[in-house]
Protein backbone atom coordinates (compact mmCIF):
# COMPACT_ATOMS: atom_id res chain seq x y z
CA UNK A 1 -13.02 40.45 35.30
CA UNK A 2 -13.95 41.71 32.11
CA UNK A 3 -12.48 40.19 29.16
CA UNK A 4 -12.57 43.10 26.04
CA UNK A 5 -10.27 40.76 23.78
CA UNK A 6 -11.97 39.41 19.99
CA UNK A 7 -11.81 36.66 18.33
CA UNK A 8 -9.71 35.39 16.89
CA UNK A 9 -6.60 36.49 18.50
CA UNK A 10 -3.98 37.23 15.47
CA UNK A 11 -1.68 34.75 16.44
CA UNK A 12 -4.13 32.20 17.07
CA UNK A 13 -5.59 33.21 13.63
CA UNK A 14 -2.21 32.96 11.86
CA UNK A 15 -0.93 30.06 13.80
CA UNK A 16 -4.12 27.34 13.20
CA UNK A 17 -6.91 29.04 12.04
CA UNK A 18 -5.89 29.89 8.83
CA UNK A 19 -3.80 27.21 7.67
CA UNK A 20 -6.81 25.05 8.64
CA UNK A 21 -9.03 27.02 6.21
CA UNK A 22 -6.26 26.30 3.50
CA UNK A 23 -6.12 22.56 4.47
CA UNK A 24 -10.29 22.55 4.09
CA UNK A 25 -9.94 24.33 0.53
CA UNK A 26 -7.29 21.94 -0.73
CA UNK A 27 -8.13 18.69 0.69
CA UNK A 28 -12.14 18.34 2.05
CA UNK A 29 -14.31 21.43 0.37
CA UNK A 30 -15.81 19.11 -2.22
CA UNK A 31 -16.69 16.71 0.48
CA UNK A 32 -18.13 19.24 2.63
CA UNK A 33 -20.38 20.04 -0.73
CA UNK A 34 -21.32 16.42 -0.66
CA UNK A 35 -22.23 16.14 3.17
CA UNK A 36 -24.32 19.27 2.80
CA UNK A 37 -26.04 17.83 0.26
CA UNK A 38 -26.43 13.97 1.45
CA UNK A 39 -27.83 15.36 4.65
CA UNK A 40 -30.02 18.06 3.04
CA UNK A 41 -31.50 15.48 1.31
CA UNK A 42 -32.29 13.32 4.46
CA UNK A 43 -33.80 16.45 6.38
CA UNK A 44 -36.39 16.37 3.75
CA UNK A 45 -36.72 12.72 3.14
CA UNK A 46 -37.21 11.99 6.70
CA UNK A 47 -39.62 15.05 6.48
CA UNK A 48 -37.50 16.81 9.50
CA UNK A 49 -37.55 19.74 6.87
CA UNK A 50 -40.06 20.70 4.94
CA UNK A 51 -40.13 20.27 1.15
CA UNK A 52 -40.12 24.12 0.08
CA UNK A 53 -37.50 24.48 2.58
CA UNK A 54 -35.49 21.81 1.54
CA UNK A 55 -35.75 23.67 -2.14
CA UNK A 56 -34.63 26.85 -1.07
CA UNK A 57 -31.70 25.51 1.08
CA UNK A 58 -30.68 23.67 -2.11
CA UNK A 59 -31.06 26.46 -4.19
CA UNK A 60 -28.63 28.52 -2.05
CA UNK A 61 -26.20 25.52 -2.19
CA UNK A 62 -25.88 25.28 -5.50
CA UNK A 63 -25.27 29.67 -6.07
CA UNK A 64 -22.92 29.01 -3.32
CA UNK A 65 -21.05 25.87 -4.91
CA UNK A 66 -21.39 27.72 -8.44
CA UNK A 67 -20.73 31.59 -7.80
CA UNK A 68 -18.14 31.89 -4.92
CA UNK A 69 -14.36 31.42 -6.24
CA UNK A 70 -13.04 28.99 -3.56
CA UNK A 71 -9.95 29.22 -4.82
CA UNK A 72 -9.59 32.92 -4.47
CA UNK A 73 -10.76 33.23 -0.62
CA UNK A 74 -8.26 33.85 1.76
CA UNK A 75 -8.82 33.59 5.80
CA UNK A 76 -10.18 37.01 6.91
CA UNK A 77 -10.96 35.74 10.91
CA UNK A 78 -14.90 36.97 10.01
CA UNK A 79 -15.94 33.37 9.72
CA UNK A 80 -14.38 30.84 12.81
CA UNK A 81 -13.46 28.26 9.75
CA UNK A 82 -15.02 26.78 6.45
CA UNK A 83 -18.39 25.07 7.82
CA UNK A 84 -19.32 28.90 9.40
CA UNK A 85 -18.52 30.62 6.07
CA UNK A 86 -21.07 28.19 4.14
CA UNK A 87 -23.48 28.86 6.97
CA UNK A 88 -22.98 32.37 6.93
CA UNK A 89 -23.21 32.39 3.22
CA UNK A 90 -26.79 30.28 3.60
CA UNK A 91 -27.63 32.79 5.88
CA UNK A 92 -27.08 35.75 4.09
CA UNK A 93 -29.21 34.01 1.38
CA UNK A 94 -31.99 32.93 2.87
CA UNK A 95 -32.16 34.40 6.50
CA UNK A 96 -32.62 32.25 9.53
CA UNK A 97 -33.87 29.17 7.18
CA UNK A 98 -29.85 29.10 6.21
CA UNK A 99 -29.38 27.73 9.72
CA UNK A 100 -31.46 24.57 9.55
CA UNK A 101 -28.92 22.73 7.16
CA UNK A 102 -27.28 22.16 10.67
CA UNK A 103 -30.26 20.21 12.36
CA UNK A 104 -29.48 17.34 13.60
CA UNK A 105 -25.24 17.44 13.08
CA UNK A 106 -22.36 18.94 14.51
CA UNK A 107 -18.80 19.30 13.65
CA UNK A 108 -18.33 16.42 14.93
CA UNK A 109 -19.55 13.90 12.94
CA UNK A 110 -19.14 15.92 9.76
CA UNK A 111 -15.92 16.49 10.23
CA UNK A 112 -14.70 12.61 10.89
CA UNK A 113 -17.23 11.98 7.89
CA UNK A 114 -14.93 14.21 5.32
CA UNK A 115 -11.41 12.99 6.71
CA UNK A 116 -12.72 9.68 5.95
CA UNK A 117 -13.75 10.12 2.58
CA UNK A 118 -10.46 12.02 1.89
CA UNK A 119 -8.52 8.73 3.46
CA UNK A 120 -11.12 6.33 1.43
CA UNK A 121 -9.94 7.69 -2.09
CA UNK A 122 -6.60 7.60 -1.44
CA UNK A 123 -6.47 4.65 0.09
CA UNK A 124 -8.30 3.11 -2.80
CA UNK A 125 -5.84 4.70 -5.30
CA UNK A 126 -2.80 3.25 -3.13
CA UNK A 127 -4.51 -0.32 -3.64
CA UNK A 128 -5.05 0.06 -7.09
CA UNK A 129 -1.24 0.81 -7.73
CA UNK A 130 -0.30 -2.24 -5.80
CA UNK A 131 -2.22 -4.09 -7.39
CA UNK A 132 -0.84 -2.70 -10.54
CA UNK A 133 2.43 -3.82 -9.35
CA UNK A 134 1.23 -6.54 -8.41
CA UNK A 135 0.18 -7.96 -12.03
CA UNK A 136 3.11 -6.39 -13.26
CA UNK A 137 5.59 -8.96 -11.07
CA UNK A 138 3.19 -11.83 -11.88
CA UNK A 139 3.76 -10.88 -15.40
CA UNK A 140 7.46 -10.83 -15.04
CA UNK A 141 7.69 -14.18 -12.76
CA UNK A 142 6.27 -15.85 -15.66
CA UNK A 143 8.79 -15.08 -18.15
CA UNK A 144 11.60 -15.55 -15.73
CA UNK A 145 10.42 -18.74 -14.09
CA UNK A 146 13.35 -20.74 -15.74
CA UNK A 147 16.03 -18.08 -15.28
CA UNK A 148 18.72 -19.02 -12.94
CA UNK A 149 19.63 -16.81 -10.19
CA UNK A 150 21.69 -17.43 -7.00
CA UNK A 151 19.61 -16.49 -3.88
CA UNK A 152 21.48 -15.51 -1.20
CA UNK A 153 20.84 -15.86 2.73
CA UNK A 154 23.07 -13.65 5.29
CA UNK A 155 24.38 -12.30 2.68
CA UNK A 156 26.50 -15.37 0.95
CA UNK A 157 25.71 -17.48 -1.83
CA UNK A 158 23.44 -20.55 -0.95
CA UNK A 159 21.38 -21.76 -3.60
CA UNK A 160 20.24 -21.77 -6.92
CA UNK A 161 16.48 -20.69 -7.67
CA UNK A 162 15.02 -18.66 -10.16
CA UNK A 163 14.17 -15.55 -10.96
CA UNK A 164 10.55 -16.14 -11.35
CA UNK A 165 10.84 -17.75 -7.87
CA UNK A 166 12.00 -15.23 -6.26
CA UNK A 167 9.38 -12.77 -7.81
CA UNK A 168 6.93 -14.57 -6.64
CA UNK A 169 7.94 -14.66 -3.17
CA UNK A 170 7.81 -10.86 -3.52
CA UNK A 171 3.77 -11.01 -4.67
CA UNK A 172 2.79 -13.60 -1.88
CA UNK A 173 3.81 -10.75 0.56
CA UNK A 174 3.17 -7.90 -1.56
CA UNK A 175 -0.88 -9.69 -1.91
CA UNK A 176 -0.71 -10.56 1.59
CA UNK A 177 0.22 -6.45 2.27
CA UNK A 178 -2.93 -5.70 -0.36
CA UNK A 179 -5.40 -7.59 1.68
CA UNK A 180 -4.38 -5.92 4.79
CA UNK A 181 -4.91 -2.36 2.93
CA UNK A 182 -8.43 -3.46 1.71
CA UNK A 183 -9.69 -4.69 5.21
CA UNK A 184 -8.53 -1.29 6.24
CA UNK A 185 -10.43 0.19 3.79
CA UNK A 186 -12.95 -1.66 4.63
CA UNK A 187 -12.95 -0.27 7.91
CA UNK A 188 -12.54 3.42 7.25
CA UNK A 189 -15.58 2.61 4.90
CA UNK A 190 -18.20 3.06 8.16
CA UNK A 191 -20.34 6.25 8.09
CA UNK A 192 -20.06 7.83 11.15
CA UNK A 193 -22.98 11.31 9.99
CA UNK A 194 -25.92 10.95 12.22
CA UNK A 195 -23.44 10.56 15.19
CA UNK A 196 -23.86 14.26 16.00
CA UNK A 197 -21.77 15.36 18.64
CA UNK A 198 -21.75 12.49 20.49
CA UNK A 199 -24.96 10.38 20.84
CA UNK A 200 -26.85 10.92 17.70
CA UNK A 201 -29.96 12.70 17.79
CA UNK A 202 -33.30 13.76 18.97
CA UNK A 203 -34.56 13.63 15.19
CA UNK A 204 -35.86 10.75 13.16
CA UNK A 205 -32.59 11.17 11.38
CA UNK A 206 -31.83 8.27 8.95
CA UNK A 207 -28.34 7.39 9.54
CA UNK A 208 -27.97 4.40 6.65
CA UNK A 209 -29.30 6.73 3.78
CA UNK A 210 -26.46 9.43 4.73
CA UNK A 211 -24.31 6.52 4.44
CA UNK A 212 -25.93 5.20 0.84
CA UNK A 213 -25.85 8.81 -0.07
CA UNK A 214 -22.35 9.12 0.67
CA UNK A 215 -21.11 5.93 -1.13
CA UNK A 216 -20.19 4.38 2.25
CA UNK A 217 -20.65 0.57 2.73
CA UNK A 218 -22.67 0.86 6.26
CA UNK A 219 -22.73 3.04 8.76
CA UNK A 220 -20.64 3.28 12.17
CA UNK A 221 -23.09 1.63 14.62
CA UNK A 222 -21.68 3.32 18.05
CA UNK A 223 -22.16 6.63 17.80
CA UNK A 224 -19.36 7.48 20.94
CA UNK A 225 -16.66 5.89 18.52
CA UNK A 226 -17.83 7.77 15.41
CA UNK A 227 -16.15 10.92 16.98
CA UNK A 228 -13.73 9.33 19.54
CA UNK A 229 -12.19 6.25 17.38
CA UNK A 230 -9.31 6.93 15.58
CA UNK A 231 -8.52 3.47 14.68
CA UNK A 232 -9.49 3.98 11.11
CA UNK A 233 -6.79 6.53 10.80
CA UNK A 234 -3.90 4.16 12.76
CA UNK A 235 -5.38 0.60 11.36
CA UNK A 236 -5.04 2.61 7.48
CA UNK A 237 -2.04 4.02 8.00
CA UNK A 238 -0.46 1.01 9.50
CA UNK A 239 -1.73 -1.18 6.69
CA UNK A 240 0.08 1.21 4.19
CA UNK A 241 3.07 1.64 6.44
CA UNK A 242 3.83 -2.68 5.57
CA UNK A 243 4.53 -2.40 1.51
CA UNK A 244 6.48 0.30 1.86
CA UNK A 245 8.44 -1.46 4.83
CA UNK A 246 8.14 -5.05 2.78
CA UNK A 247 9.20 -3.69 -0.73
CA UNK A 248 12.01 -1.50 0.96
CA UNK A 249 13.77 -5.44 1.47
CA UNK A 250 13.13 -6.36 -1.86
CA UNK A 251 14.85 -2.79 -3.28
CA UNK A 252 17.68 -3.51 -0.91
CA UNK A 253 18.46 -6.52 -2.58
CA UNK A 254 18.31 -4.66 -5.95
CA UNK A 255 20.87 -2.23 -4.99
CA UNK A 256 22.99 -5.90 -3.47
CA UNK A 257 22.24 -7.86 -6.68
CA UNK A 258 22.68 -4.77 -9.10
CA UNK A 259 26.72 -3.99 -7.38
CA UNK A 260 29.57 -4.30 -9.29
CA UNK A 261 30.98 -7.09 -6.83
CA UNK A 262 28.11 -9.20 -7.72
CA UNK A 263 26.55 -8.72 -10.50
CA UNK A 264 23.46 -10.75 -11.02
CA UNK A 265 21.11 -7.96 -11.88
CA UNK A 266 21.25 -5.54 -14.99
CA UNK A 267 19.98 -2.50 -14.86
CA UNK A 268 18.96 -1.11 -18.38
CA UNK A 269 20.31 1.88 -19.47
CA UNK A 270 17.08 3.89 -19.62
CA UNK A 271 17.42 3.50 -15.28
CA UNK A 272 20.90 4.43 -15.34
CA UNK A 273 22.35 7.81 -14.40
CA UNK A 274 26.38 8.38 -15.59
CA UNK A 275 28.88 10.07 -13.17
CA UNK A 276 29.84 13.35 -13.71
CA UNK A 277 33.19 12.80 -13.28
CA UNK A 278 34.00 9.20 -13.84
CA UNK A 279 33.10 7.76 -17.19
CA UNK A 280 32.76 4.09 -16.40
CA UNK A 281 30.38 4.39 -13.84
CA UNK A 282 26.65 3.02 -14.14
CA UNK A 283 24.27 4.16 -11.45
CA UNK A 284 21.26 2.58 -10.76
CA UNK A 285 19.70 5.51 -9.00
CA UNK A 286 16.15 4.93 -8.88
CA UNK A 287 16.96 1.99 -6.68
CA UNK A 288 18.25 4.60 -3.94
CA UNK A 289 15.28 6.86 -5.12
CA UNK A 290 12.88 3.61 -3.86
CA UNK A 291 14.66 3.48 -0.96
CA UNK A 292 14.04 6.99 0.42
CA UNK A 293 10.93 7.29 -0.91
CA UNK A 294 9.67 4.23 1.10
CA UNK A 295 11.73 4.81 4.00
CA UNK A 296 9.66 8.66 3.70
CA UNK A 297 6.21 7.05 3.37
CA UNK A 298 6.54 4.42 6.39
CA UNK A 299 8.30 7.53 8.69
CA UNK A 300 5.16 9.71 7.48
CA UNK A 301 2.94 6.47 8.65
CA UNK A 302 4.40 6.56 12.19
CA UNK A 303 3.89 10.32 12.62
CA UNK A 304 0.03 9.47 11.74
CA UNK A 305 -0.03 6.67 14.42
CA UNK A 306 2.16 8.41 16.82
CA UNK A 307 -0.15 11.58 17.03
CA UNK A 308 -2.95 9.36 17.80
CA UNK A 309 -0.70 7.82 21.22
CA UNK A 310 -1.58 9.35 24.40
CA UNK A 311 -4.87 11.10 23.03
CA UNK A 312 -7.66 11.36 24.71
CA UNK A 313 -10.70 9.04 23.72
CA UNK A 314 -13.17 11.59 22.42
CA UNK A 315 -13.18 14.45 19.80
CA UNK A 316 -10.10 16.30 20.04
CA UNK A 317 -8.46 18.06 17.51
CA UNK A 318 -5.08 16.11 17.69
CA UNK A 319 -7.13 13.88 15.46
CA UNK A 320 -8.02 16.15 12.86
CA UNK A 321 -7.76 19.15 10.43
CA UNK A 322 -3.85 19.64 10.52
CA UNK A 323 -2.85 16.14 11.75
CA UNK A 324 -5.80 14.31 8.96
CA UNK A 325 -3.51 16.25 6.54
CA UNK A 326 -0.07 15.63 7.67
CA UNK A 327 -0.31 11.88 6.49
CA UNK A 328 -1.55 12.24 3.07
CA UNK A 329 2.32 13.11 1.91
CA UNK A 330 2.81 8.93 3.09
CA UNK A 331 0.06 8.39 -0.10
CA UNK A 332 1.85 10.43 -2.19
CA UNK A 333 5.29 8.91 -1.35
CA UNK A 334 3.98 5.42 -1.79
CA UNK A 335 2.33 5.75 -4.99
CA UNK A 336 5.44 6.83 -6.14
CA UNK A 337 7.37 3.59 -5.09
CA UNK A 338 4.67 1.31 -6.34
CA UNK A 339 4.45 3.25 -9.77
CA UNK A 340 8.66 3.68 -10.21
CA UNK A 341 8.90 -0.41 -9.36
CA UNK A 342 6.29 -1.00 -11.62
CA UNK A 343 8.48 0.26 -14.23
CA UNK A 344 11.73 -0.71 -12.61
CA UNK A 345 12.01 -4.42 -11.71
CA UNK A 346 9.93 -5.68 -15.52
CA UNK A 347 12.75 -3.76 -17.06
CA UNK A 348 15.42 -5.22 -15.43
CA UNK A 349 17.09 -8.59 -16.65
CA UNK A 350 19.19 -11.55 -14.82
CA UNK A 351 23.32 -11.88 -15.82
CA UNK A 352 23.07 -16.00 -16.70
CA UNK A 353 27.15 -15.50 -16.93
CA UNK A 354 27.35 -13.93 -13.62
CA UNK A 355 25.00 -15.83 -12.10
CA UNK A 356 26.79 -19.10 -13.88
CA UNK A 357 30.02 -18.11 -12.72
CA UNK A 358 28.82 -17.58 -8.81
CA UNK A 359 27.17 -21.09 -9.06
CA UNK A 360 30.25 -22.56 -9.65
CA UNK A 361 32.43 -20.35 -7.54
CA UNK A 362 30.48 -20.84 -4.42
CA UNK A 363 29.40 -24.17 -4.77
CA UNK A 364 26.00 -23.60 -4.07
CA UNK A 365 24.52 -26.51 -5.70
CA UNK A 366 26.32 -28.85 -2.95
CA UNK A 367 23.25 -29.46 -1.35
CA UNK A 368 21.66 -31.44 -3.89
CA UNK A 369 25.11 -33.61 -4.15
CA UNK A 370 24.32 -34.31 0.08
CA UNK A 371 20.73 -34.78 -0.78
CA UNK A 372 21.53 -37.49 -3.80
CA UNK A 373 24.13 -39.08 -1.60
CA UNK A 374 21.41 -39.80 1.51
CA UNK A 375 18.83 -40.95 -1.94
CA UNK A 376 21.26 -43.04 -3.63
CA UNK A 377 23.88 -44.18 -1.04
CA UNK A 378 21.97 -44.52 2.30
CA UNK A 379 23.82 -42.45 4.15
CA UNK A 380 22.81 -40.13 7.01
CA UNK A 381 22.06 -36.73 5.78
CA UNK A 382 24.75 -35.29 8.59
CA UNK A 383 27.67 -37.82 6.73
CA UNK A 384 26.50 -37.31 3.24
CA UNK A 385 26.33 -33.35 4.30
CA UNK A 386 30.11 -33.62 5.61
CA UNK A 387 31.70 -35.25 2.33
CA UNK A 388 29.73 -32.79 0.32
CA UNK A 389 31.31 -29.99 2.64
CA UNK A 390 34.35 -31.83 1.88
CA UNK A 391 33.98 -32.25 -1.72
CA UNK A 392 33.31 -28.19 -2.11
CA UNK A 393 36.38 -27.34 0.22
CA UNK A 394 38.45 -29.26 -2.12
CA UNK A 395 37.29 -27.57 -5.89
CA UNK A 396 37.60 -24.13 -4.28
CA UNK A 397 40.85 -24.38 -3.16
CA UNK A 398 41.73 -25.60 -6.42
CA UNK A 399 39.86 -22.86 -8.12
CA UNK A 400 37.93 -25.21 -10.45
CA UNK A 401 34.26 -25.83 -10.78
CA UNK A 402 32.19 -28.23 -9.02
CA UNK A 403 31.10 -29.89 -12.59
CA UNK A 404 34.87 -30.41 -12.74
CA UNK A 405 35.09 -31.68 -8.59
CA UNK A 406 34.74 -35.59 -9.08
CA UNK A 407 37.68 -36.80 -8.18
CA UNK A 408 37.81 -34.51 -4.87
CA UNK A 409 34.14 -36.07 -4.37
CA UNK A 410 35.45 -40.11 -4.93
CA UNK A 411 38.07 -39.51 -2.64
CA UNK A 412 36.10 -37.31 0.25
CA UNK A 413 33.75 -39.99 -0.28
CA UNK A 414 35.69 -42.96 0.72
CA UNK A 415 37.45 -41.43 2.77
CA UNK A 416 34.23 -41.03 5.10
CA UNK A 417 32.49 -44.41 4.19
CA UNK A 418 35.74 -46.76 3.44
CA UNK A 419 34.24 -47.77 0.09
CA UNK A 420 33.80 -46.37 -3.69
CA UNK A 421 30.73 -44.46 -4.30
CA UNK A 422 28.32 -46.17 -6.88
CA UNK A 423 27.44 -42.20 -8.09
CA UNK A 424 29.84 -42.25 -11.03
CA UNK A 425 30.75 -38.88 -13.08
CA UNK A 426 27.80 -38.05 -14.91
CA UNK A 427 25.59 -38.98 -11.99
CA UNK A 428 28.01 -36.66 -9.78
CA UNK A 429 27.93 -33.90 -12.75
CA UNK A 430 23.92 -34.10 -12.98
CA UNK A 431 23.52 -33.87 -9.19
CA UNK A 432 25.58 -30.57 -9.15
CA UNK A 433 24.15 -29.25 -11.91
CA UNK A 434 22.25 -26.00 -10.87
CA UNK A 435 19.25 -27.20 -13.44
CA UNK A 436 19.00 -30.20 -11.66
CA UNK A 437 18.96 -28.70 -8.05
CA UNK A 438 15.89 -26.64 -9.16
CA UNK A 439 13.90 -29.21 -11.31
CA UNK A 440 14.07 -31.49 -7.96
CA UNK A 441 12.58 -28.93 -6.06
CA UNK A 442 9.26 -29.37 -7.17
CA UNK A 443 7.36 -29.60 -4.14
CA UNK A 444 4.64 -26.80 -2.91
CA UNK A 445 6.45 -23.62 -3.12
CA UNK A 446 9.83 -24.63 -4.80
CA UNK A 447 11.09 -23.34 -7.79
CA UNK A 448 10.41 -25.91 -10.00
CA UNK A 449 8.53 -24.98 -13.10
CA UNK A 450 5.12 -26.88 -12.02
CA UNK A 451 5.00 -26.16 -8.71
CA UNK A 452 5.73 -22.43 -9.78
CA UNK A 453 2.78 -22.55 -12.75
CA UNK A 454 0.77 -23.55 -9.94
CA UNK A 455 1.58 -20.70 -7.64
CA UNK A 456 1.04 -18.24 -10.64
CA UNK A 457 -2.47 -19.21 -10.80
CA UNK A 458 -2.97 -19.00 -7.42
CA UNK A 459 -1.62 -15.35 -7.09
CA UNK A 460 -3.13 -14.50 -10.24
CA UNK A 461 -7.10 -15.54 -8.73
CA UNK A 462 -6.31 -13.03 -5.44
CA UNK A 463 -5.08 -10.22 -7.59
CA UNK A 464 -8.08 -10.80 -9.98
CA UNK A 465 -10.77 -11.31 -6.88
CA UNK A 466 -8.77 -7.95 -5.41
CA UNK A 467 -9.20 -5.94 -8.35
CA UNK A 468 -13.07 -7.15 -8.08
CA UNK A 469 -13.83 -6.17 -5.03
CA UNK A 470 -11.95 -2.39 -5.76
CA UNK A 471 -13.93 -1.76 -8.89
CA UNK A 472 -16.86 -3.03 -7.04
CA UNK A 473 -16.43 -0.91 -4.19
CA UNK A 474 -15.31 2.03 -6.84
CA UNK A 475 -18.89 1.13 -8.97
CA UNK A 476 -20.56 1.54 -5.45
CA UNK A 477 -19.13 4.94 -5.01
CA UNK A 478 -20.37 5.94 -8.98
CA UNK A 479 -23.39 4.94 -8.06
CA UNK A 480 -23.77 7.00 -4.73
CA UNK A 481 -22.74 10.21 -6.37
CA UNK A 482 -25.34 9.80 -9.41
CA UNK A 483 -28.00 8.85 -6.85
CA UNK A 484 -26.99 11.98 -4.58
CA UNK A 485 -27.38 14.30 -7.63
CA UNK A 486 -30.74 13.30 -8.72
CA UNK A 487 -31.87 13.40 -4.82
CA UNK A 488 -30.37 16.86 -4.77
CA UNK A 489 -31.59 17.76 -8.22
CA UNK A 490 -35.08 16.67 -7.23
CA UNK A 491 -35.18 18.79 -4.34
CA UNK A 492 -33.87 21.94 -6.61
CA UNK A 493 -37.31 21.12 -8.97
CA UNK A 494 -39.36 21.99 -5.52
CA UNK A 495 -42.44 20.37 -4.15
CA UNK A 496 -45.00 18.26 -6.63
């Protein structure tokens, strides 16, 4: 059979072709520039190219990097996709010379080399900002660590904390989400050039200065995973997928705690949008705005991991190009949460009347009556737990406050124990006092203000030994690109 059909079919060419050469001028060009150069520099350094040849090729590089408007080109079908164009370009430069960028690499390992250091920067940026956040919470648990709240579980008053408490159960798992990210990082940090197509190379190739020259940490030792593993791209995007899936719970109790019926949270008017029609309302929008937006970045997370399901273990494209791009939105999308509550929640402010008024409308200081009665009386924590269940029965069906409940308490009491209680009314006022139920609570982790000062240096060290290893790993990067540009520049002077 004779086949008379050229490439590339239109539709084919329409379809994938040339929304791939798009994706390459928008998201991986400049890293393409980078790989060409890292590896030109190798060729020569490992003397698998010859020095006047490594000149030239550079040469043509840089008029190709300097004189061809990237922006401007449009997919024509003349070149199969952005790597041909550059070597056609070479070619047309410097004849069949132009061709010997490409010894010892493929595709392949350039390819997974690029979508890497497109993930790495973002990935980096998306740590930064949490980190950001992160300091920004700290910041804001320290100025609210005495300010009452009423924390809710099931969605009922229980007990009183504080503010600052509560915050800093938020960084705990907000740090605990960052160090996740940066093992990720970590992980996509692993230079897989020198992998080849598959199994590396004939050539004396020298597969850690790629990685140096790249700004990578080390390279990726098996060369079969360097083109078949994807678990950079589902271990990343499962390590971002956990902020946006942990902060999501924290906005939902925003938009709980900010509601009309309850009050607790005030929302300044600078994050308030008015109804058009009815006057009185007060919106806190961006609360529904964080909502979406996370809800958007973990979905986009899925559809990164979920392309990767069922694939086969080798180079394929349904890890690549067009898929590599599809999950960069989930960056976007989370930077914005992390930047709008970084703004949102250090604006906002506690209602000490609402708050005040729930306290005492829902009793929820009764435990620390129960745990002074097992302290002070002897009694059983079940017995001392059913007169204080008694005791807040009684004030609430009298609509008073439990400050006020002492005489529903005396007789609860002996009705349960047939004798008076030796807690008399200031003890009783004290013991259901919601300052007193969080000053007792000053074991690890409680809300009391030394065992929170405590906790605030603790999370303060991680986000400071964080933010160290990023602008380490950042520094590293600096220093790559400077050292890649006097290699490169030193191979534009020509031989010595």
């Amino acid at each position: 059979m004779t086949d008379t059909s050229i490439f590339p079919d239109p539709t084919y060419r329409d379809a994938v072709l040339a929304p791939l050469f798009e994706g390459v001028k928008t998201h991986f060009a400049g890293h393409m520039d980078a790989i060409n150069r890292a590896h030109l520099v190798m060729l020569v350094e490992t003397g698998i190219l010859q020095d006047q040849d490594g000149a030239a090729i550079a040469e043509a590089l840089l008029d190709i990097e300097r004189n061809i408007d990237r922006q401007a080109l449009e997919y024509t079908g003349e070149h199969e996709d952005w790597f041909f164009l550059v070597e056609a370009e070479l070619r047309a430069r410097l004849g069949d010379l132009g061709g010997a960028l490409h010894t010892a690499r493929s595709r392949n390992d350039m390819d997974h080399t690029m979508f890497k250091m497109a993930l790495r920067a973002r990935a980096e940026d998306a740590l930064a900002r949490m980190l950001t956040l992160g300091q920004a919470l700290l910041d804001k648990a320290r100025s609210e660590r005495d300010t009452l709240i009423v924390a809710y579980t099931h969605g009922q008053p229980a007990q009183p904390s504080t503010f600052g408490h509560y915050l800093s159960a938020v960084i705990e798992v907000l740090l605990a989400d960052a160090k996740r990210l940066e093992a990720a990082i970590q992980h996509v940090d692993h230079c897989p050039m020198g992998a080849a197509a598959i199994t590396t190379s004939g050539f004396p190739i020298d597969r850690e200065r790629m990685a140096e020259l790249l700004g990578f940490q080390s390279v990726r030792l098996n060369s079969y995973g360097c083109i078949a593993g994807v678990d950079y791209v589902t271990g990343l995007y499962s390590a971002l997928k956990l902020p946006m899936i942990h902060l999501g719970r924290v906005v939902q109790d925003m938009a709980f705690w900010s509601a009309f019926e309850v009050g607790q949270l005030h929302v300044p008017r600078s994050l308030v949008q008015i109804s058009s029609i009815m006057p009185q309302k007060r919106n806190p929008v961006p609360i529904e705005h964080l909502r979406h937006l996370a809800s958007v970045a973990a979905s986009r997370c899925d559809t990164m991991i979920n392309c990767m399901h069922n694939t086969p273990f080798t180079d394929m494209n349904d890890s690549e190009g067009e898929v590599q791009q599809a999950g960069y939105g989930a960056f976007e999308h989370a930077g914005r949460v992390l930047d709008l509550l970084t703004a949102f929640l250090p604006a906002c402010s506690i209602n000490g009347d609402r708050v005040a008024r729930t306290t005492d409308a829902a009793c929820i200081t009764i435990t620390e009556l129960a745990d002074t009665l097992v302290r002070d009386e002897e009694l059983s924590f079940r017995q001392a737990h059913e007169i204080a269940a008694q005791t807040a029965r009684a004030v609430i069906a009298d609509a008073q406050p439990l400050g006020g409940g002492f005489a529903a308490f005396s007789q609860a009491f002996e009705e349960a124990t047939g004798r008076a209680a030796t807690l008399d009314a200031a003890g009783f006022a004290s013991a259901v006092d919601a300052r007193t139920f969080v000053a007792r609570r000053d074991r690890i982790g409680g809300p009391a203000p030394a065992a929170l000062d405590s906790a605030f240096n603790t999370y303060q060290h991680e986000i400071r030994m964080l933010a160290g290893d990023l602008k380490a790993r950042l520094e590293r990067r600096t220093t790559a690109e400077t050292d890649l540009n006097a290699a490169f520049d030193a191979l534009l002077k020509g031989p010595r």
